[in-house]
C-alpha atoms as a PDB file:
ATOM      1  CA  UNK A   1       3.253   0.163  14.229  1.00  0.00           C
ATOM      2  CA  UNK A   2       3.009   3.345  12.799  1.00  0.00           C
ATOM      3  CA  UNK A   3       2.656   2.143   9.101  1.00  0.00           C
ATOM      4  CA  UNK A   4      -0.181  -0.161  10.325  1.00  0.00           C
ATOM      5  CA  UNK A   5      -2.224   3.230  11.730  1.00  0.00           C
ATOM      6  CA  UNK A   6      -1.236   4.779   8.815  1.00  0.00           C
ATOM      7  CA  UNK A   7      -2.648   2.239   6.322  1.00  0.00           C
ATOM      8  CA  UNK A   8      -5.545   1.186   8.844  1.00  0.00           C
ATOM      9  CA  UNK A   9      -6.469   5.019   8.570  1.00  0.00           C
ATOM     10  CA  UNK A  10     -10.553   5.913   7.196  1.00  0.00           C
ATOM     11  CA  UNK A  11      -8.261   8.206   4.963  1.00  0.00           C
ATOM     12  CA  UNK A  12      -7.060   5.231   3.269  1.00  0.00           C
ATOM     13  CA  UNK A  13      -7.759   5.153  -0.804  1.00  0.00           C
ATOM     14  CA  UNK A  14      -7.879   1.185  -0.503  1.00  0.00           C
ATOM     15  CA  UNK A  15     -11.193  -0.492   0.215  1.00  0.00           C
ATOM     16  CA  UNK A  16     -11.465  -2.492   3.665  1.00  0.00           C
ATOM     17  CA  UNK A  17     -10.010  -5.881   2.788  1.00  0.00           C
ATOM     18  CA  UNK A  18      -7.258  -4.208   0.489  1.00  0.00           C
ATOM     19  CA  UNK A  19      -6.326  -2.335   3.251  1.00  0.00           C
ATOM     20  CA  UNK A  20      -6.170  -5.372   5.634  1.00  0.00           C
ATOM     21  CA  UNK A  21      -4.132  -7.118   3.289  1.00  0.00           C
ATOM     22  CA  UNK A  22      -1.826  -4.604   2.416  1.00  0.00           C
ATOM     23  CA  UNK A  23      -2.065  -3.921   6.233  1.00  0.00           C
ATOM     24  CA  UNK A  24      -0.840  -7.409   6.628  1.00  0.00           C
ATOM     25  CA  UNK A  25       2.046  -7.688   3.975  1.00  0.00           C
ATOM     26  CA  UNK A  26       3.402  -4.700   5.237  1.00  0.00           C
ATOM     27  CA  UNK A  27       3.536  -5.624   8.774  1.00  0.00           C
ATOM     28  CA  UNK A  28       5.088  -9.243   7.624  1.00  0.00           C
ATOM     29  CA  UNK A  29       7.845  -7.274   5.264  1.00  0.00           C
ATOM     30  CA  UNK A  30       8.838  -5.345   8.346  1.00  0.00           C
ATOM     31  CA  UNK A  31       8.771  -8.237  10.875  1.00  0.00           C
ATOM     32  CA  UNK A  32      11.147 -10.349   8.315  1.00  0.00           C
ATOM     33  CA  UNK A  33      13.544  -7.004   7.743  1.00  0.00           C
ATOM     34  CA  UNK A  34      13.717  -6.695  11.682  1.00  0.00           C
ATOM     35  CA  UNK A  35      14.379 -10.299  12.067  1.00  0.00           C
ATOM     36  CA  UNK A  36      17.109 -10.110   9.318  1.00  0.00           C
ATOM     37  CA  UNK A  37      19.065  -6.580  11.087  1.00  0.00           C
ATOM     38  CA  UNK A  38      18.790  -8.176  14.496  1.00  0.00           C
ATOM     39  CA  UNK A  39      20.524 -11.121  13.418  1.00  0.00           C
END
């Protein structure tokens, strides 16, 4: 969502596979949290 764009952004400080990764931990923290409130 938006913090994917937001961390996928060129603007990013993080190289290309930090990013991804961060990219990915982020969207798997959210998922879980959503999973967890909509319980």
């Amino acid at each position: 969502g938006i913090f994917h764009c937001r961390i996928s952004s060129p603007l990013s400080p993080y190289p290309n596979t930090t990013d991804r990764l961060l990219g990915r931990h982020i969207n798997k923290s959210l998922s879980m949290i959503h999973l967890l409130i909509n319980s």
